[in-house]
C-alpha atoms as a PDB file:
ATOM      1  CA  UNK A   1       0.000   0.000   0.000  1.00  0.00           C
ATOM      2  CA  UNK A   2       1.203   3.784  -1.005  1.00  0.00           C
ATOM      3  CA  UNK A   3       0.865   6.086   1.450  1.00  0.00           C
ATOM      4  CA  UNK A   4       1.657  10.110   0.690  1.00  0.00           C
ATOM      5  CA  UNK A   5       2.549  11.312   4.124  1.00  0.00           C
ATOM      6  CA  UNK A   6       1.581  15.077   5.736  1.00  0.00           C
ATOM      7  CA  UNK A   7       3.442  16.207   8.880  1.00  0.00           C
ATOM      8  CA  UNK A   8       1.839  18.934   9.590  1.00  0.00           C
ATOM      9  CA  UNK A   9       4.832  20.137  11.590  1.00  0.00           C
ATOM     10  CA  UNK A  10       7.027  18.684   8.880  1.00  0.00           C
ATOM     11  CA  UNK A  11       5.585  20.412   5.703  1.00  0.00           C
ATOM     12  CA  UNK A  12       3.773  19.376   2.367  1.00  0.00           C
ATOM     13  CA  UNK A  13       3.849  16.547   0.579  1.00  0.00           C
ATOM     14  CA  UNK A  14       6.219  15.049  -1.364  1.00  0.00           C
ATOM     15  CA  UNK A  15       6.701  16.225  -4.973  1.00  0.00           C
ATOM     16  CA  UNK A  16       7.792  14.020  -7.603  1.00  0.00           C
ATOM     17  CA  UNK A  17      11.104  13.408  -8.893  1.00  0.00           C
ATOM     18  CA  UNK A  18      10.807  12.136 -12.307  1.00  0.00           C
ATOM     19  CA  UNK A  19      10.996  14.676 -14.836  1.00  0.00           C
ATOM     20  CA  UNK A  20       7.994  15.662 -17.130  1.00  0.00           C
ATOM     21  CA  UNK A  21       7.498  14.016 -20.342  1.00  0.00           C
ATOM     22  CA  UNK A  22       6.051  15.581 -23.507  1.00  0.00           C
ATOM     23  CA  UNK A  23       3.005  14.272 -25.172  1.00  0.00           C
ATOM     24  CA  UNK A  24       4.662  12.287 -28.385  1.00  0.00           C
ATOM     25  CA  UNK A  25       7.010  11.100 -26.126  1.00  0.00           C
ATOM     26  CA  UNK A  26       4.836   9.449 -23.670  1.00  0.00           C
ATOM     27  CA  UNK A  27       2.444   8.434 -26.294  1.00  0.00           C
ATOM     28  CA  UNK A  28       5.650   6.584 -27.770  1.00  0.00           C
ATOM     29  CA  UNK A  29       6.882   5.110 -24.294  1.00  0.00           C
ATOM     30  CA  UNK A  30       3.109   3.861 -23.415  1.00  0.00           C
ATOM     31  CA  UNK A  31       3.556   0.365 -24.715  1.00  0.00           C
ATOM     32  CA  UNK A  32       7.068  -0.578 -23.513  1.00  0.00           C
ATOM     33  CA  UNK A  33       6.003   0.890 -20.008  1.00  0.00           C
ATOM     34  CA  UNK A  34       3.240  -0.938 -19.795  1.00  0.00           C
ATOM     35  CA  UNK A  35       4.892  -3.686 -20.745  1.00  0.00           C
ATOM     36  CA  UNK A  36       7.707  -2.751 -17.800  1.00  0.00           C
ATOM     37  CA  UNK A  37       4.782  -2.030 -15.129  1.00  0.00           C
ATOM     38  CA  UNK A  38       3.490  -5.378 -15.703  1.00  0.00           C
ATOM     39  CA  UNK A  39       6.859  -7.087 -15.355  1.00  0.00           C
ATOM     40  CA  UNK A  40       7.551  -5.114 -12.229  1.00  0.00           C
ATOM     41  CA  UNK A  41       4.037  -6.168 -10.842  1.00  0.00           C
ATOM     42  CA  UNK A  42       4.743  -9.703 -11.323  1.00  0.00           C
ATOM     43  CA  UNK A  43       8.212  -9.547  -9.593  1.00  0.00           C
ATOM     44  CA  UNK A  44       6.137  -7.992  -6.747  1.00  0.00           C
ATOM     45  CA  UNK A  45       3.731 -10.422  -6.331  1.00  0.00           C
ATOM     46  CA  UNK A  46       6.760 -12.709  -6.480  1.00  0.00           C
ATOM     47  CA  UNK A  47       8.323 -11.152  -3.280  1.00  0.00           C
ATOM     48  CA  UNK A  48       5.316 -10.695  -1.276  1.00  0.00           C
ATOM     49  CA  UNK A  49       5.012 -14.493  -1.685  1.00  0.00           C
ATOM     50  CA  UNK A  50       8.540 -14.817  -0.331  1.00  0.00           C
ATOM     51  CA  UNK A  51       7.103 -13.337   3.189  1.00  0.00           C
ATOM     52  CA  UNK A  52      10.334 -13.832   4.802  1.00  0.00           C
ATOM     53  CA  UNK A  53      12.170 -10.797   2.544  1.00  0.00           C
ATOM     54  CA  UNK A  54      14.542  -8.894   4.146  1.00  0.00           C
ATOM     55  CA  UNK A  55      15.105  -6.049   2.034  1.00  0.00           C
ATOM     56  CA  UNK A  56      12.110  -3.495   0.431  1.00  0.00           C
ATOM     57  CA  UNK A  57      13.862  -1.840  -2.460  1.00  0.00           C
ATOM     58  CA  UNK A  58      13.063   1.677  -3.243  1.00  0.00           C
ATOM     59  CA  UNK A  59      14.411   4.151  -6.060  1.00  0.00           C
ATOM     60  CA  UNK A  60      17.645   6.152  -5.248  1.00  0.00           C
ATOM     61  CA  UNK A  61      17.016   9.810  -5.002  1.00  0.00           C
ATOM     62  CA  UNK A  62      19.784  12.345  -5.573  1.00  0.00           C
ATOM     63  CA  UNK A  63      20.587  14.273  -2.584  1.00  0.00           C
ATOM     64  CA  UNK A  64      23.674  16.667  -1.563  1.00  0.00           C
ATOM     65  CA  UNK A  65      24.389  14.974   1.735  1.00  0.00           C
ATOM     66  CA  UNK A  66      23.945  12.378   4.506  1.00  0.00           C
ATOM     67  CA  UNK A  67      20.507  10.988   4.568  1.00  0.00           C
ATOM     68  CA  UNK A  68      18.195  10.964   7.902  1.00  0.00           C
ATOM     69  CA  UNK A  69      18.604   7.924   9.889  1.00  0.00           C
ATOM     70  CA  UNK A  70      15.857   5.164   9.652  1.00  0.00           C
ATOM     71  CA  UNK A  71      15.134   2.813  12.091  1.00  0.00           C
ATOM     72  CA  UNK A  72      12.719   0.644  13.437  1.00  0.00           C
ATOM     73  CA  UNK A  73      12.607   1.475  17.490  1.00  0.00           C
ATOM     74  CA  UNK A  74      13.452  -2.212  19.061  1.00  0.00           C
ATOM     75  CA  UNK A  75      11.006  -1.806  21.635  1.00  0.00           C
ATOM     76  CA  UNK A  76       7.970  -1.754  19.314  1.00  0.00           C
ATOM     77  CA  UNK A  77       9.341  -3.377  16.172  1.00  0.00           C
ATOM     78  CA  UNK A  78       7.436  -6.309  17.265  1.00  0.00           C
ATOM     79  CA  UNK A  79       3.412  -6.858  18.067  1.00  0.00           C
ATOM     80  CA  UNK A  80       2.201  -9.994  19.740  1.00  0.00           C
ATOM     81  CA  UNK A  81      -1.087  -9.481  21.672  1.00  0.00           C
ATOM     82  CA  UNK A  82      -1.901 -12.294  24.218  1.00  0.00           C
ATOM     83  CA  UNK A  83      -4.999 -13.779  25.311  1.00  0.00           C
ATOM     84  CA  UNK A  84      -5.580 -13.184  29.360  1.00  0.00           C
ATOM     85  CA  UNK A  85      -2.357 -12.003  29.522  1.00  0.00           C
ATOM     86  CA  UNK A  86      -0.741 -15.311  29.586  1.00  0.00           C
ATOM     87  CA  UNK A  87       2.840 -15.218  27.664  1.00  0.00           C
ATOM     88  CA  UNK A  88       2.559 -18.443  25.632  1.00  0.00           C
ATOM     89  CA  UNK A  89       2.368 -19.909  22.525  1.00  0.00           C
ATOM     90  CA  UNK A  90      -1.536 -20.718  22.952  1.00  0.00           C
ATOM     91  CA  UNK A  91      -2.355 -17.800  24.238  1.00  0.00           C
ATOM     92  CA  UNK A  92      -1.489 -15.247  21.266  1.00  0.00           C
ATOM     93  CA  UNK A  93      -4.207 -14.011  19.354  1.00  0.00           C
ATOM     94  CA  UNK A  94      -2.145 -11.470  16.763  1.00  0.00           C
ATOM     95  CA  UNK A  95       1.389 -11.006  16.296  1.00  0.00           C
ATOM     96  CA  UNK A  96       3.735  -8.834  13.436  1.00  0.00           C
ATOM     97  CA  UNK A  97       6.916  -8.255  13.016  1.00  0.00           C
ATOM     98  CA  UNK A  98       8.518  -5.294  10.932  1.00  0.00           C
ATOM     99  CA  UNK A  99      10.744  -7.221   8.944  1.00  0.00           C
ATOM    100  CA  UNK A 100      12.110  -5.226   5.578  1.00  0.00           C
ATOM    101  CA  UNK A 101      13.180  -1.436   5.792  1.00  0.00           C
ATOM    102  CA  UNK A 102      14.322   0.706   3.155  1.00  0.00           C
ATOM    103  CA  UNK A 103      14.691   4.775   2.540  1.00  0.00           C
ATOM    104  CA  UNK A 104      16.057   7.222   0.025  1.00  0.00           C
ATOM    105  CA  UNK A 105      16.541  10.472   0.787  1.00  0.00           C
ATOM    106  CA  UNK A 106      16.810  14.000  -2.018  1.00  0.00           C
ATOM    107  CA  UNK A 107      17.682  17.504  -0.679  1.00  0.00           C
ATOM    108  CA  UNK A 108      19.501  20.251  -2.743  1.00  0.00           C
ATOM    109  CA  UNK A 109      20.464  23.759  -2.002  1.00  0.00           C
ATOM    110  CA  UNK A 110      18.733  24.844   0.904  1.00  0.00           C
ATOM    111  CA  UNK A 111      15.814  23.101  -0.056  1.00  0.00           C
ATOM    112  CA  UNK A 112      13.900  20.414   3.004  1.00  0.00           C
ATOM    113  CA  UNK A 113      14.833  17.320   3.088  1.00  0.00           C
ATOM    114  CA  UNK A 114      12.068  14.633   1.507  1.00  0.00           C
ATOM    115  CA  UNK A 115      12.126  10.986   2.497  1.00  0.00           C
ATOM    116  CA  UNK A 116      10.538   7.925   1.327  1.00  0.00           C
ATOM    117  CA  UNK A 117      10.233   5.020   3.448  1.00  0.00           C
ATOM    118  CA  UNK A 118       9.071   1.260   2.252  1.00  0.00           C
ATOM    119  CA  UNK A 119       8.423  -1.183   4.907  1.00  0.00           C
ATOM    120  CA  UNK A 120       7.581  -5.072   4.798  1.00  0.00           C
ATOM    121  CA  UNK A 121       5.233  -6.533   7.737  1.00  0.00           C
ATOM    122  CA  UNK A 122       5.214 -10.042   8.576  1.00  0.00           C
ATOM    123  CA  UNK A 123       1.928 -10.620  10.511  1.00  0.00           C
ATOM    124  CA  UNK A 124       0.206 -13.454  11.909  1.00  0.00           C
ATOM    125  CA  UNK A 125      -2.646 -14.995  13.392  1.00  0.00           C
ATOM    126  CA  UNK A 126      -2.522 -17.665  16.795  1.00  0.00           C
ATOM    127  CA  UNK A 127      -5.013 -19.505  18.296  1.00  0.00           C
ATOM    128  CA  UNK A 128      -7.150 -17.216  20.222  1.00  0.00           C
ATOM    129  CA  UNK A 129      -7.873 -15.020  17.170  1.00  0.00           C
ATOM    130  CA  UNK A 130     -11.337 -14.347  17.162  1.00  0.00           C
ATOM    131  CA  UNK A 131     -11.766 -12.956  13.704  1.00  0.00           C
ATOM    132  CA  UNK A 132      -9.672 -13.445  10.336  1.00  0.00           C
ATOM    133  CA  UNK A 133      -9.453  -9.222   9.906  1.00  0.00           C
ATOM    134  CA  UNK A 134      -6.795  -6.961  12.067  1.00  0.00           C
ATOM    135  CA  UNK A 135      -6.403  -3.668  12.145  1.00  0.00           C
ATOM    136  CA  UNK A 136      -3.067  -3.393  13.098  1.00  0.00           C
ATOM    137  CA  UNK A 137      -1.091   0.172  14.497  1.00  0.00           C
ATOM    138  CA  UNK A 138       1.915   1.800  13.858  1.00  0.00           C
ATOM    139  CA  UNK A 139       3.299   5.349  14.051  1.00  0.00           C
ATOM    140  CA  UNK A 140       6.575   7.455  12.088  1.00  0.00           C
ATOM    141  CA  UNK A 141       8.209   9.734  14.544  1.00  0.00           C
ATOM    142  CA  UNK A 142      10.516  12.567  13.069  1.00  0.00           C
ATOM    143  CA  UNK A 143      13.209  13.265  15.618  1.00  0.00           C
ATOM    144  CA  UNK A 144      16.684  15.461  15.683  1.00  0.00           C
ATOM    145  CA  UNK A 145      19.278  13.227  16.373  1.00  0.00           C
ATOM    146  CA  UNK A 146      19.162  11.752  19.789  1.00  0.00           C
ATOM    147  CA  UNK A 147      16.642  14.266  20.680  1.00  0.00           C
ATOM    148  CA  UNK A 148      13.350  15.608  21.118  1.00  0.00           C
ATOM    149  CA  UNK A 149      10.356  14.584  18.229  1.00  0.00           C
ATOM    150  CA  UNK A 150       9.740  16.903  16.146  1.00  0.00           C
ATOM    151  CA  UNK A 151       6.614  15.028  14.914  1.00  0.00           C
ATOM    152  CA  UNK A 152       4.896  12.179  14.791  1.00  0.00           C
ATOM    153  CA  UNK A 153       1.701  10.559  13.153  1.00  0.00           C
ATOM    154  CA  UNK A 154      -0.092   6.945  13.389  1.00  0.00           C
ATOM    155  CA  UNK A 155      -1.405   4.701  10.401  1.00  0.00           C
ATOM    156  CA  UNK A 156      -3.693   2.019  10.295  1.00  0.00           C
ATOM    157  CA  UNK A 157      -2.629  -1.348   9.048  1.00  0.00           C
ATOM    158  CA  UNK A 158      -6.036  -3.389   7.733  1.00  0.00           C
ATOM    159  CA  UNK A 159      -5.035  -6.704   7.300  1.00  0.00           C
ATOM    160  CA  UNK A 160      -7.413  -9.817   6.337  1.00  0.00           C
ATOM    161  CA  UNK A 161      -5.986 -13.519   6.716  1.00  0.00           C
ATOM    162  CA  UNK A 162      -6.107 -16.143   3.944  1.00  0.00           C
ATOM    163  CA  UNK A 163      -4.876 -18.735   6.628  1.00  0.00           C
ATOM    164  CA  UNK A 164      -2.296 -17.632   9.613  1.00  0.00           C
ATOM    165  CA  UNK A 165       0.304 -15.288   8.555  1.00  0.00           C
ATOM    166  CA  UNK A 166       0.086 -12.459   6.199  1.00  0.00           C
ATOM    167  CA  UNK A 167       2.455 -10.267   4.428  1.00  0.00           C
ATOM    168  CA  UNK A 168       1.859  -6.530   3.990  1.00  0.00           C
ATOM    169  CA  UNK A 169       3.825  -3.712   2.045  1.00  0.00           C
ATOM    170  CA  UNK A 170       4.024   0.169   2.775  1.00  0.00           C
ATOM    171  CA  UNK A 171       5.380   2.920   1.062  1.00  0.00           C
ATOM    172  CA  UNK A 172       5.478   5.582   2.340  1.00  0.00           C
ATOM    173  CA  UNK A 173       5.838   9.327   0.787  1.00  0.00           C
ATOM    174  CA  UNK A 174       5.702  12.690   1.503  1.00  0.00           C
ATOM    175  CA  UNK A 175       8.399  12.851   4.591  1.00  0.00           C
ATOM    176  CA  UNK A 176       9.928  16.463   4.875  1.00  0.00           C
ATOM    177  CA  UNK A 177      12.066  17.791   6.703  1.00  0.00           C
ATOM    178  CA  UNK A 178      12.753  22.018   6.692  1.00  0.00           C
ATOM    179  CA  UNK A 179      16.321  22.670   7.399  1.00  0.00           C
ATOM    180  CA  UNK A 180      17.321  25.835   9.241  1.00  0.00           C
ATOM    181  CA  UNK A 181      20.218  26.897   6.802  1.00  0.00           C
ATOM    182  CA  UNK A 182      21.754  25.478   3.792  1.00  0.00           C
ATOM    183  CA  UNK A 183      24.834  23.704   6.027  1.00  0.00           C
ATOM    184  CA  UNK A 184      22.111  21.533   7.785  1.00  0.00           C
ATOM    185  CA  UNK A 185      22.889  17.977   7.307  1.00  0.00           C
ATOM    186  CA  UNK A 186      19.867  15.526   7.235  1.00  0.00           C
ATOM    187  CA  UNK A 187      22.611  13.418   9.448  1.00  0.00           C
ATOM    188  CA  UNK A 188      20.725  15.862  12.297  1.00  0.00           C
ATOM    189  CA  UNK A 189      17.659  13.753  11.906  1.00  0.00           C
ATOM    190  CA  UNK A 190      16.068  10.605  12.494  1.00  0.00           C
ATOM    191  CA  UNK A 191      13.329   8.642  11.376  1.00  0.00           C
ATOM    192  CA  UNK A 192      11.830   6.243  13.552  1.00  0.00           C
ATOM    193  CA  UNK A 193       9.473   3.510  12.882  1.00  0.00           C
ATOM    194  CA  UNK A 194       7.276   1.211  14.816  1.00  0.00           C
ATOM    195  CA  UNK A 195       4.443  -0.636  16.112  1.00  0.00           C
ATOM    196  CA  UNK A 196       1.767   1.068  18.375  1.00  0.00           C
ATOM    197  CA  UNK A 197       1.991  -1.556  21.617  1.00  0.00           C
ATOM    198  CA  UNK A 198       0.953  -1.387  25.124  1.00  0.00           C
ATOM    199  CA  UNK A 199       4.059  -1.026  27.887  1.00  0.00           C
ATOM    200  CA  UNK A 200       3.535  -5.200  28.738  1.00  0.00           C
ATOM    201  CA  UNK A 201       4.358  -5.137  24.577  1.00  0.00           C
ATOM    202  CA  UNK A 202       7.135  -3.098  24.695  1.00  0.00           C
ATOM    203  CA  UNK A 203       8.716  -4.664  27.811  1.00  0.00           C
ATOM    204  CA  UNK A 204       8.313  -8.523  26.150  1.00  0.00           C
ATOM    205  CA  UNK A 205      10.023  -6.731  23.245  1.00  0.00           C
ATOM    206  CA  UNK A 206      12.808  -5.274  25.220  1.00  0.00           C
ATOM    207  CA  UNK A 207      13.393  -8.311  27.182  1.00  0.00           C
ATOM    208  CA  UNK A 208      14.529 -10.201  23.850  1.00  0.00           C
ATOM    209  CA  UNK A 209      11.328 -13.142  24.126  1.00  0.00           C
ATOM    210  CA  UNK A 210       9.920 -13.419  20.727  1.00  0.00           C
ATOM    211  CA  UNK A 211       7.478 -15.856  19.333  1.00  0.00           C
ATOM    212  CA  UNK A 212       6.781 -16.950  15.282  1.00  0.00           C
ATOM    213  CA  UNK A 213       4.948 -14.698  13.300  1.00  0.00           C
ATOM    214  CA  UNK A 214       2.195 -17.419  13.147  1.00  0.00           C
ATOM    215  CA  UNK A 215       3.014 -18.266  16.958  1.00  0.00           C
ATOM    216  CA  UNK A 216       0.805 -21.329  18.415  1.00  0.00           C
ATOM    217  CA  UNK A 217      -0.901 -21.736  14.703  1.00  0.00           C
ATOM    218  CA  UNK A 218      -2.201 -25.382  14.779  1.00  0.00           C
ATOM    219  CA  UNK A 219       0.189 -28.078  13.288  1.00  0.00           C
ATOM    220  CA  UNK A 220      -0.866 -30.820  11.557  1.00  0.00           C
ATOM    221  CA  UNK A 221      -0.519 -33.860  13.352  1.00  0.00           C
ATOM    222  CA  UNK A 222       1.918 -36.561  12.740  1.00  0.00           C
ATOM    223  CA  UNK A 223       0.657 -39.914  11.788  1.00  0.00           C
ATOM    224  CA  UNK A 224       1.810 -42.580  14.333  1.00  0.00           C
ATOM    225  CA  UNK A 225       4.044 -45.504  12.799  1.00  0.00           C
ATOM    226  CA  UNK A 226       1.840 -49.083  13.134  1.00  0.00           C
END
C-alpha cells in the first residue's frame, strides 16, 4: 500500500522526482512501459510471496548529503497481543513483526529534506484469534538526532488472513524535513518507525522473548508408525 505522508509540523507533501514528459514522447513510451509495469508487478507479487524478505527496495534519489537515519525502534518493532495475559504460545491471538526497511533520501540547495520510506510486515494470526481481519497500528516519529520529536503521526494497518500469517507492504511518501540553513545535514535527523503496543508489549520486546509470526498456529498432526 502507497501512502503520501503530511506532517503537519514537517511540511507538504512530497513532490515528484521524475521529470515531465512531452506528449509524443509518452504516447511513444506507453507500450514498452506498460509492458515494464506489468513485469515489475509480477516480480512484486513474487516477493510478497517470499514473506520472509529482508530487504524493500526503493528508487535512489539524488541528494547533496547524509541521509536521515531510519530505524525501526526495538522496543515496538514487534506486536504480539496475548490472550488473558498469559505469555505463551496458545495464548497469542495477533502477532507482526517489521521485517524489511528501506529509505532514500533527495535535498539540494537549501531546499527540506524529503524521504521515502518502504516497509515489509510479517503478521500473523494464533489460536485465540477471534476474527480473520486486524487492524493493526503503527506510528513514524521525526526526531533530531538523539533528541526531542519533532513530529509524529499513526497509520492504520487493515489486514485480512487467507490462513495464519500475512504479508503486507508500505510505502510511504511525503516525509519532509525544513532545514534551518543550507549547512544543515539531514545526518541531524532521524526517522523512527514502529508498532503502536501497550508497555507489557514493549517490555516482552525489550526483554529479547519473541514468538513466530504465526506463533501457536495449529500443526498438523503426525501420523503414528503401526
Amino acid at each position: 500500500m502507497r501512502r503520501l505522508m503530511s506532517f503537519a509540523v514537517i511540511g507538504a507533501l512530497l513532490a515528484t522526482v521524475v521529470p515531465a514528459i512531452g506528449p509524443a514522447s509518452a504516447q511513444q513510451r506507453r507500450p514498452d512501459a506498460d509492458r515494464q509495469q506489468e513485469q515489475e508487478a509480477a516480480k512484486k507479487r513474487q516477493r510478497d510471496r517470499e514473506w520472509n524478505q529482508k530487504e524493500a527496495p526503493l528508487p535512489a534519489l539524488r541528494n547533496a548529503g547524509p541521509c536521515p537515519y531510519v530505524k525501526v525502534l526495538y522496543d515496538a518493532s514487534r506486536y504480539v497481543e496475548f490472550e488473558g495475559g498469559r505469555e505463551s504460545a496458545q495464548a497469542v491471538a495477533y502477532s507482526g513483526e517489521i521485517q524489511g526497511l528501506s529509505s532514500a533520501c533527495e535535498y539540494r540547495d537549501d531546499e527540506p529534506i524529503r524521504v521515502n520510506v518502504e516497509l515489509l510486515f510479517a503478521l500473523g494470526k494464533g489460536p485465540q484469534a477471534k476474527d480473520n481481519r486486524k487492524t493493526y497500528r503503527y506510528w513514524v516519529a521525526v526526531t533530531e538526532r538523539n533528541q526531542a520529536i519533532i513530529a509524529k503521526e499513526y497509520f492504520e494497518l487493515p489486514v485480512s488472513f487467507d490462513g495464519d500469517r500475512a504479508v503486507v507492504r508500505e510505502t510511504l511518501e511525503g516525509i519532509v524535513i525544513p532545514r534551518a540553513s543550507l549547512e544543515t545535514s539531514g545526518a541531524n535527523f532521524e526517522i523512527l518507525i514502529g508498532f503502536d503496543v501497550t508497555p507489557e508489549m514493549a517490555a516482552f520486546n525489550r526483554d529479547g522473548k519473541r514468538f513466530r509470526v504465526n506463533a501457536g498456529a495449529p500443526r498438523a498432526e503426525t501420523p503414528t508408525a503401526p
